[in-house]
N, C-alpha and C. Protein backbone atom coordinates (compact mmCIF):
# COMPACT_ATOMS: atom_id res chain seq x y z
N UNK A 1 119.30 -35.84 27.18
CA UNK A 1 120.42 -36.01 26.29
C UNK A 1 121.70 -35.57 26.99
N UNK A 2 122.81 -36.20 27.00
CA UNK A 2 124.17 -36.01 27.41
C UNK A 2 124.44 -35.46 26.52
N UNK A 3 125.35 -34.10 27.51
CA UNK A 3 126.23 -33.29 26.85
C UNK A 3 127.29 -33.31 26.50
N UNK A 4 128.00 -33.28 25.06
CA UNK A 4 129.55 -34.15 25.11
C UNK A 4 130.53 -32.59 24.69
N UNK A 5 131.46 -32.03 25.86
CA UNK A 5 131.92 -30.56 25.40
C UNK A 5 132.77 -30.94 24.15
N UNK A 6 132.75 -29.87 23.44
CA UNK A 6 133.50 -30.29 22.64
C UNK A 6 134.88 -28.86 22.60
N UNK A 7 136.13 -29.25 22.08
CA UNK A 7 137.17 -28.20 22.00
C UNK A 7 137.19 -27.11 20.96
N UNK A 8 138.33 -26.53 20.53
CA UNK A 8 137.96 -25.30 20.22
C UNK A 8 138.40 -25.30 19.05
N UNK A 9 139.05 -26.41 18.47
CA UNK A 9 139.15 -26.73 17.02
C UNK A 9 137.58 -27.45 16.67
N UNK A 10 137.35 -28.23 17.24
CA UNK A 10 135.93 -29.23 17.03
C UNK A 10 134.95 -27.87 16.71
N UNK A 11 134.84 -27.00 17.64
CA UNK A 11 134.04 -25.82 17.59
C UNK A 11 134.13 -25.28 16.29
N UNK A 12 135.23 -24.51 15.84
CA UNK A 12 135.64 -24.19 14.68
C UNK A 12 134.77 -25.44 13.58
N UNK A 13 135.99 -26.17 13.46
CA UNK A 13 135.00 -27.31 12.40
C UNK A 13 133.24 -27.54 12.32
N UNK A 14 132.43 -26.95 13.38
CA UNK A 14 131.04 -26.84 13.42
C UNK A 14 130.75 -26.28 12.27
N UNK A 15 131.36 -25.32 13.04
CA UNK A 15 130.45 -23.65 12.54
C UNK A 15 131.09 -23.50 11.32
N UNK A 16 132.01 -24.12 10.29
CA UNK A 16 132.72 -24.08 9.21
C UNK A 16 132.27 -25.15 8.48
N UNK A 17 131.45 -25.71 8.77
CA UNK A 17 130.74 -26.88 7.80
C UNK A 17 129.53 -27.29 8.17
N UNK A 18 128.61 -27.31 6.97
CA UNK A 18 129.45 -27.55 5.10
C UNK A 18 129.44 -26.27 4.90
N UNK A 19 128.94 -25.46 5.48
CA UNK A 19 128.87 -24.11 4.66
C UNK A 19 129.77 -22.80 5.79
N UNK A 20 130.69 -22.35 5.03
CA UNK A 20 131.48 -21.47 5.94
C UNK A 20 130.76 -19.86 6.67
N UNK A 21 129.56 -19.94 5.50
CA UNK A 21 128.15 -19.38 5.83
C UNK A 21 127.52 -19.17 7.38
N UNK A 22 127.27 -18.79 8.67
CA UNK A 22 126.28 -19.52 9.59
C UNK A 22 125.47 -18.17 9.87
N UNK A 23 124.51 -18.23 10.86
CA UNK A 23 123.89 -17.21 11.74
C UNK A 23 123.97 -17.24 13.23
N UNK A 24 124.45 -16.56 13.27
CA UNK A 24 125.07 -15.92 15.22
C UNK A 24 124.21 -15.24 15.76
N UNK A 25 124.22 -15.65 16.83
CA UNK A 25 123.69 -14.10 17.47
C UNK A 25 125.16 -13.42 18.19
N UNK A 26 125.00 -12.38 18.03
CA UNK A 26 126.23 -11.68 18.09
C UNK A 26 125.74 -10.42 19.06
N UNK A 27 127.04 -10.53 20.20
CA UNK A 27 126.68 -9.01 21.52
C UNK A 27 127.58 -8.07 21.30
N UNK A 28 127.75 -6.88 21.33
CA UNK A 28 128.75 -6.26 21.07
C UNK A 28 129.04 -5.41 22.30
N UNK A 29 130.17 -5.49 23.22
CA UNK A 29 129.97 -4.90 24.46
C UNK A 29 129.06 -4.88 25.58
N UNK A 30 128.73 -5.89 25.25
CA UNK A 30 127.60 -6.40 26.39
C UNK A 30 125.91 -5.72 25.96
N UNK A 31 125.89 -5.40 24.91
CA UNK A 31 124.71 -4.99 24.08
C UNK A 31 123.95 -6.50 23.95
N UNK A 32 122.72 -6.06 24.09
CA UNK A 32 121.89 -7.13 23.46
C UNK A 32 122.05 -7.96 22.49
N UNK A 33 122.09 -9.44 22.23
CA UNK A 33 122.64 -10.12 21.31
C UNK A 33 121.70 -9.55 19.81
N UNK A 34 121.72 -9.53 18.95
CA UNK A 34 121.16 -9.76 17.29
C UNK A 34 121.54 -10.46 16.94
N UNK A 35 120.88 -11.41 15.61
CA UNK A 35 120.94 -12.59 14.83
C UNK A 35 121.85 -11.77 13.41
N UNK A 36 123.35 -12.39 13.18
CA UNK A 36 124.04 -11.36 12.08
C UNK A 36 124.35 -13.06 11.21
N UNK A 37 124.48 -12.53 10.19
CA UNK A 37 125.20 -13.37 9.40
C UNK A 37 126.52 -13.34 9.30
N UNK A 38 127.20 -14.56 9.56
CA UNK A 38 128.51 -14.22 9.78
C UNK A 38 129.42 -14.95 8.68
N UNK A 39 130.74 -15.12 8.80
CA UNK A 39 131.76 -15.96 7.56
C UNK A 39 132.23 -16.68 8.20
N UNK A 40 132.74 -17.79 8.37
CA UNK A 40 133.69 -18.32 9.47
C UNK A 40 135.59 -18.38 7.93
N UNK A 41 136.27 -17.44 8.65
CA UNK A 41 137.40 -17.45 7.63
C UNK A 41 138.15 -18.33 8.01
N UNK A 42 138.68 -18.79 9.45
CA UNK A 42 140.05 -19.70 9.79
C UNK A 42 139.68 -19.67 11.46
N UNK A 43 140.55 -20.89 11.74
CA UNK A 43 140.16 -21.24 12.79
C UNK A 43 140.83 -19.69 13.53
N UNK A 44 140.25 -19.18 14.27
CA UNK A 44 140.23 -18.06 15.18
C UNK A 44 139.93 -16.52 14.63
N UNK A 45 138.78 -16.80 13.73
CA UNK A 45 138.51 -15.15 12.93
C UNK A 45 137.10 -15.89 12.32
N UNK A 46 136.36 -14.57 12.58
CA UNK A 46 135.01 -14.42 11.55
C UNK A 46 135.03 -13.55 11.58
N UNK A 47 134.08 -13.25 10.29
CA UNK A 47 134.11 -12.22 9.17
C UNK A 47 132.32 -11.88 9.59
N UNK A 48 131.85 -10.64 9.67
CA UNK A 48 130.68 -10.34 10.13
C UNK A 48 130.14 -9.14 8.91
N UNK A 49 129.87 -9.36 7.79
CA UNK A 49 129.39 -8.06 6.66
C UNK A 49 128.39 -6.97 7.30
N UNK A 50 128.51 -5.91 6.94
CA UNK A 50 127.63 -5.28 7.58
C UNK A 50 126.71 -4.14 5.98
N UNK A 51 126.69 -4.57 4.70
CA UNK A 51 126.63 -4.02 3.88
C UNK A 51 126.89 -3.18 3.85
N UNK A 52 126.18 -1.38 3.41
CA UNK A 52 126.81 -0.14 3.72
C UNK A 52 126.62 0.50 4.50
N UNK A 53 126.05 -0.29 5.74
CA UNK A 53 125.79 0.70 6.87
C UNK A 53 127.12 0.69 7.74
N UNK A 54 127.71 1.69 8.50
CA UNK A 54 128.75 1.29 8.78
C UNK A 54 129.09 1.36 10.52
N UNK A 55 127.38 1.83 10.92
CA UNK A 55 127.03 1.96 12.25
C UNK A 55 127.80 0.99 13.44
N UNK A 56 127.17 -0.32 12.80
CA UNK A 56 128.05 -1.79 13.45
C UNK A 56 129.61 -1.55 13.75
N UNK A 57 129.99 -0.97 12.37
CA UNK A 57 131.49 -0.95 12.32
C UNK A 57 132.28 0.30 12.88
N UNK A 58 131.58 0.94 13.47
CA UNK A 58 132.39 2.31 13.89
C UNK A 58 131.59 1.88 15.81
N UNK A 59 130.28 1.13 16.08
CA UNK A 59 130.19 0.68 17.41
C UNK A 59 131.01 -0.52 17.72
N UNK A 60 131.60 -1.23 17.58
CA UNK A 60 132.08 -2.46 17.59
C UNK A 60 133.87 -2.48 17.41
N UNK A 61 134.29 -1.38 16.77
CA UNK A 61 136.13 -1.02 16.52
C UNK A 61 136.78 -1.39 18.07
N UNK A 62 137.33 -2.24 18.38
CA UNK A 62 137.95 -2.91 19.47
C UNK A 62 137.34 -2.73 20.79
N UNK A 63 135.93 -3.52 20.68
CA UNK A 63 135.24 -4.10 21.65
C UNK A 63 135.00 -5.64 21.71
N UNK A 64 134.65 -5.79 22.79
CA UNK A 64 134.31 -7.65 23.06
C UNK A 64 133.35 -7.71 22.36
N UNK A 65 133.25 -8.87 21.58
CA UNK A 65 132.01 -9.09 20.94
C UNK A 65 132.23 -10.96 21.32
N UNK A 66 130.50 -11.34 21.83
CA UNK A 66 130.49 -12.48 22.15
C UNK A 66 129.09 -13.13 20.89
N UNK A 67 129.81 -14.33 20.58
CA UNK A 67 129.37 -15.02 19.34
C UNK A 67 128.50 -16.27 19.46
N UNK A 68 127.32 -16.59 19.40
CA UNK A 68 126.84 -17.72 20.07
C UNK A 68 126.08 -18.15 18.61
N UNK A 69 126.53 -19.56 17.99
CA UNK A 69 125.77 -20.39 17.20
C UNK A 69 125.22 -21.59 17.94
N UNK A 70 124.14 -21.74 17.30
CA UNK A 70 123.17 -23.33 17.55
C UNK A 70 122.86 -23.64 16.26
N UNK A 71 122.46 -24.94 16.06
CA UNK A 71 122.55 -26.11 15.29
C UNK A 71 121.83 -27.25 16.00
N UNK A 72 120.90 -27.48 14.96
CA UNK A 72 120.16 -29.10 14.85
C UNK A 72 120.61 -29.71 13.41
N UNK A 73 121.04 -30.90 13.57
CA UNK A 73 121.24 -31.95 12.67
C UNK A 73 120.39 -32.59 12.38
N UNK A 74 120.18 -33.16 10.94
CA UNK A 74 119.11 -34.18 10.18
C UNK A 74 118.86 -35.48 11.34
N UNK A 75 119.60 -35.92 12.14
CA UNK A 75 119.92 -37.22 13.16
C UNK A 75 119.53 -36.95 14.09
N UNK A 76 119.14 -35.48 14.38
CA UNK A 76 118.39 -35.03 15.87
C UNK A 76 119.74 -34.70 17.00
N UNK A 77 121.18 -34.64 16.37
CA UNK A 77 122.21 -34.35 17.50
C UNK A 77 121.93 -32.58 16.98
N UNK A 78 121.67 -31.75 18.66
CA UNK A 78 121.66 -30.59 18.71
C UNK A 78 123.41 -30.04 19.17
N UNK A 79 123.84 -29.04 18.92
CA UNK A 79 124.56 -28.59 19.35
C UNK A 79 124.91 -26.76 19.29
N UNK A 80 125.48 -26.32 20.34
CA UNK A 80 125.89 -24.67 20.56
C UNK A 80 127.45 -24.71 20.72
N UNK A 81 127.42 -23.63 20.21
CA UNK A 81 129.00 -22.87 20.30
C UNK A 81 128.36 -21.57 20.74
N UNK A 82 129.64 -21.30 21.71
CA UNK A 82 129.89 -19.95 21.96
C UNK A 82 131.22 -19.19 22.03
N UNK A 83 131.50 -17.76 21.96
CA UNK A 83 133.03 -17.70 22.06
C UNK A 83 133.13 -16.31 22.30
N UNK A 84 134.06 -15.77 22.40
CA UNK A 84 134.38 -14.42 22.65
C UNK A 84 135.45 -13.74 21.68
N UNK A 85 135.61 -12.45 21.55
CA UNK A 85 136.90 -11.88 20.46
C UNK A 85 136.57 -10.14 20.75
N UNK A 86 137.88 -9.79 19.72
CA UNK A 86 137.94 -8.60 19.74
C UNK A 86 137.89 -8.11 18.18
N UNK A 87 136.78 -6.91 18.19
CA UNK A 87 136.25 -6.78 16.64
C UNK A 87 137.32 -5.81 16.24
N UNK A 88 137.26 -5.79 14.26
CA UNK A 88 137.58 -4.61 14.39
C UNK A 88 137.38 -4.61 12.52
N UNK A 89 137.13 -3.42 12.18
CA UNK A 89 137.20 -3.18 10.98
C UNK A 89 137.49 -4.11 9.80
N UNK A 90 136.73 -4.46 9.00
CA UNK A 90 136.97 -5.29 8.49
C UNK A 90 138.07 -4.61 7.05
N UNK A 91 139.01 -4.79 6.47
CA UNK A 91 139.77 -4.33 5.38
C UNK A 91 139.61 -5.11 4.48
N UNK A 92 140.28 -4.87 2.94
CA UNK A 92 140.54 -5.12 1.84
C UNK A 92 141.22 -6.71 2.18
N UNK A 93 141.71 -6.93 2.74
CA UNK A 93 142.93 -8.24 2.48
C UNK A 93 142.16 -9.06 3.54
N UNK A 94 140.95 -8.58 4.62
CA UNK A 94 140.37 -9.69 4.70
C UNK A 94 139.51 -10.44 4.16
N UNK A 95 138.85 -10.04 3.45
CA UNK A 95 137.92 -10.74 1.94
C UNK A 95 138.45 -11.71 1.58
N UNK A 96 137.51 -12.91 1.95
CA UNK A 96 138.40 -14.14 1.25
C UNK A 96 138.51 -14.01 -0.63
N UNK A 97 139.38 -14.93 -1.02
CA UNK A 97 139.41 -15.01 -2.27
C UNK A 97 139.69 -16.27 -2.64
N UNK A 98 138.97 -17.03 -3.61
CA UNK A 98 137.38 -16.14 -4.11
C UNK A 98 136.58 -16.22 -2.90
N UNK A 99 135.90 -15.06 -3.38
CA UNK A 99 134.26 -15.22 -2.07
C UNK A 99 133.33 -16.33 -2.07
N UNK A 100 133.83 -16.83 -0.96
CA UNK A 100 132.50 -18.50 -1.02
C UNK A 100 131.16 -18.14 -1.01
N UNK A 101 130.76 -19.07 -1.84
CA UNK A 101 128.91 -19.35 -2.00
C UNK A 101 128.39 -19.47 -1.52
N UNK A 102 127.63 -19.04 -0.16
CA UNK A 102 126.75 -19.91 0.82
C UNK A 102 124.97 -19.40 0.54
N UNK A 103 124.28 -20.35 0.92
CA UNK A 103 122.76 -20.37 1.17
C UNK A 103 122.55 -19.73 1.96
N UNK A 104 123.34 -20.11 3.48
CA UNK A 104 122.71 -19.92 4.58
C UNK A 104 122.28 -18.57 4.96
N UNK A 105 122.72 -17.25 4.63
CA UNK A 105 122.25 -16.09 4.66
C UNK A 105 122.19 -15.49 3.48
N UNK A 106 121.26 -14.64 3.56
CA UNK A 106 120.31 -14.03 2.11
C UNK A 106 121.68 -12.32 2.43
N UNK A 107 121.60 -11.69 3.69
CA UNK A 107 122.67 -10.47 3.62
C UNK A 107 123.76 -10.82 3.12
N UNK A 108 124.54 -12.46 2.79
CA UNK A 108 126.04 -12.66 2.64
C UNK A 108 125.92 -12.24 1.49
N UNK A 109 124.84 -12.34 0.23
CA UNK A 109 124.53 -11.95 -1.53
C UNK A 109 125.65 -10.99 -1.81
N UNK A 110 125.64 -10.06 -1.22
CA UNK A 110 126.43 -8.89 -2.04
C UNK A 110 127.02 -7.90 -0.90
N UNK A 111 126.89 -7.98 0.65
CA UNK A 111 127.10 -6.75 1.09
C UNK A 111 128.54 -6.78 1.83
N UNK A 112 129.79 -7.14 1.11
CA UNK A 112 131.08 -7.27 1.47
C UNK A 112 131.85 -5.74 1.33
N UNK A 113 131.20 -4.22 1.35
CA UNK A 113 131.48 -3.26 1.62
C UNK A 113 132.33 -2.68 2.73
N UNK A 114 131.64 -3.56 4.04
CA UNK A 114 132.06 -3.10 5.68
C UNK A 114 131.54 -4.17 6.09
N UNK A 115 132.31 -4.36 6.90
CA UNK A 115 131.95 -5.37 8.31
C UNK A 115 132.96 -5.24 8.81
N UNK A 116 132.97 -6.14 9.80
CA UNK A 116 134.09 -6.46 10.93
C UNK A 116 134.64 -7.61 11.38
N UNK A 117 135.53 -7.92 11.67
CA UNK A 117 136.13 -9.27 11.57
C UNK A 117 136.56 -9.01 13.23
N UNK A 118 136.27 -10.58 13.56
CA UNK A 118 136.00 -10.78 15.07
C UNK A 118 137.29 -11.79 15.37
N UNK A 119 138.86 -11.46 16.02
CA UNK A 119 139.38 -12.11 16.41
C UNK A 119 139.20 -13.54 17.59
N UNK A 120 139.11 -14.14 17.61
CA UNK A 120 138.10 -14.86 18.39
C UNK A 120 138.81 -15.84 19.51
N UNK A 121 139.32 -15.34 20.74
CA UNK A 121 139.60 -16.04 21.76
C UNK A 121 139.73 -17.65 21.72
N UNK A 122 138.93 -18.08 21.90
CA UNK A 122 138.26 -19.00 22.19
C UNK A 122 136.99 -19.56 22.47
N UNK A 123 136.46 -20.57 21.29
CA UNK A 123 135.31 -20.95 21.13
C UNK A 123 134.95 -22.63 22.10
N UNK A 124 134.01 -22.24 22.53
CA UNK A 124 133.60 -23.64 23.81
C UNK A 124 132.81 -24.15 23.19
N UNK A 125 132.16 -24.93 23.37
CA UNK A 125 130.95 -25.58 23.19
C UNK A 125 130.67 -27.15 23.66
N UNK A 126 128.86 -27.73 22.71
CA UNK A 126 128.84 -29.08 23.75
C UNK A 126 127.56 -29.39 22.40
N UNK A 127 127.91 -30.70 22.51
CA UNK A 127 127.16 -31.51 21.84
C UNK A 127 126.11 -32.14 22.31
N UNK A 128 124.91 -32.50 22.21
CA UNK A 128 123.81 -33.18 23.06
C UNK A 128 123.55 -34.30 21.82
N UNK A 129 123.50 -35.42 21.61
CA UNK A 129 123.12 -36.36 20.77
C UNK A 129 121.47 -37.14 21.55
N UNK A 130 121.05 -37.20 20.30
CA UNK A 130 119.54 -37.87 20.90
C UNK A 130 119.97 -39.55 21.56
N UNK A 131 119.14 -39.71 22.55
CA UNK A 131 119.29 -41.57 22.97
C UNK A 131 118.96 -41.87 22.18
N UNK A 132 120.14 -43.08 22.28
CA UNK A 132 119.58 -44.44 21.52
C UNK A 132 118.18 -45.09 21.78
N UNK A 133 117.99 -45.27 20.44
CA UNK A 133 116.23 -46.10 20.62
C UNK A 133 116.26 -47.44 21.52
N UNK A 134 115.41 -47.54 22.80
CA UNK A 134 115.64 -49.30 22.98
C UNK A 134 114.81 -50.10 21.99
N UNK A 135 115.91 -51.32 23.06
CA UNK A 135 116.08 -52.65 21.87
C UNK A 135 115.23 -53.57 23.05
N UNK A 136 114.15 -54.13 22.22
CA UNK A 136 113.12 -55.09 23.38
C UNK A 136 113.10 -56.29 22.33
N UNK A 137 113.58 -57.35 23.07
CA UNK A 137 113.59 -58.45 22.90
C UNK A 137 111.86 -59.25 23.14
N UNK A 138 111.63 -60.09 22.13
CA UNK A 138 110.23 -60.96 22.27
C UNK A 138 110.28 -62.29 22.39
């Protein structure tokens, strides 16, 4: 499958639809990645909840944190994003309003206490679409 890169708005628009919902694996200072549930708020910020633990959020206060989503589509086109930012405490006025609905993570339910919101550089990524089926003539 050809890889088609895609830019860093296209990136954004991924990982922000349909559901502003996704799951990352997320590094924090060059720490081992973990699978977090994240928010995607606007093109260059996610929102990372951390319910009431606040461990994440007192390791992570203005460090690199690198963000990597994947995705398979119903059509068989796979695709990854990755990106980089600088975390930091998540506050009162970043909470969207209202708080969107998502499926995709069971931690997004209720734990908008603490987290951290990830300024986000710039997001890369690349699309792989499945081949076309051949066409045989009889």
């Amino acid at each position: 499958m050809p890889a088609i890169p895609l830019t860093h708005a296209e990136c954004f628009r991924l990982v922000g639809s349909p559901e502003r919902g996704r799951r990352a694996m997320v590094s924090i200072d060059g720490r081992p990645p973990v699978p977090l549930g994240c928010l995607v708020l606007e093109v260059g910020r996610l929102l990372i909840p951390t319910g009431t633990d606040r461990t994440l959020v007192r390791a992570s206060a203005g460090r690199p944190v690198f963000v990597e989503f994947h995705s398979r589509e119903h059509d068989g086109t796979k695709w990854t994003v990755a990106g980089m930012g600088l975390a930091r405490p998540m506050g009162y006025a970043d909470l969207p309003r209202p708080l969107p609905r998502t499926t995709v993570t069971k931690e997004m339910a209720s734990p908008f206490e603490n987290g951290i919101v990830v300024d986000v550089a710039r997001l890369t990524g690349q699309r792989a679409c499945p081949p076309a089926p051949e066409v045989t003539t009889a």
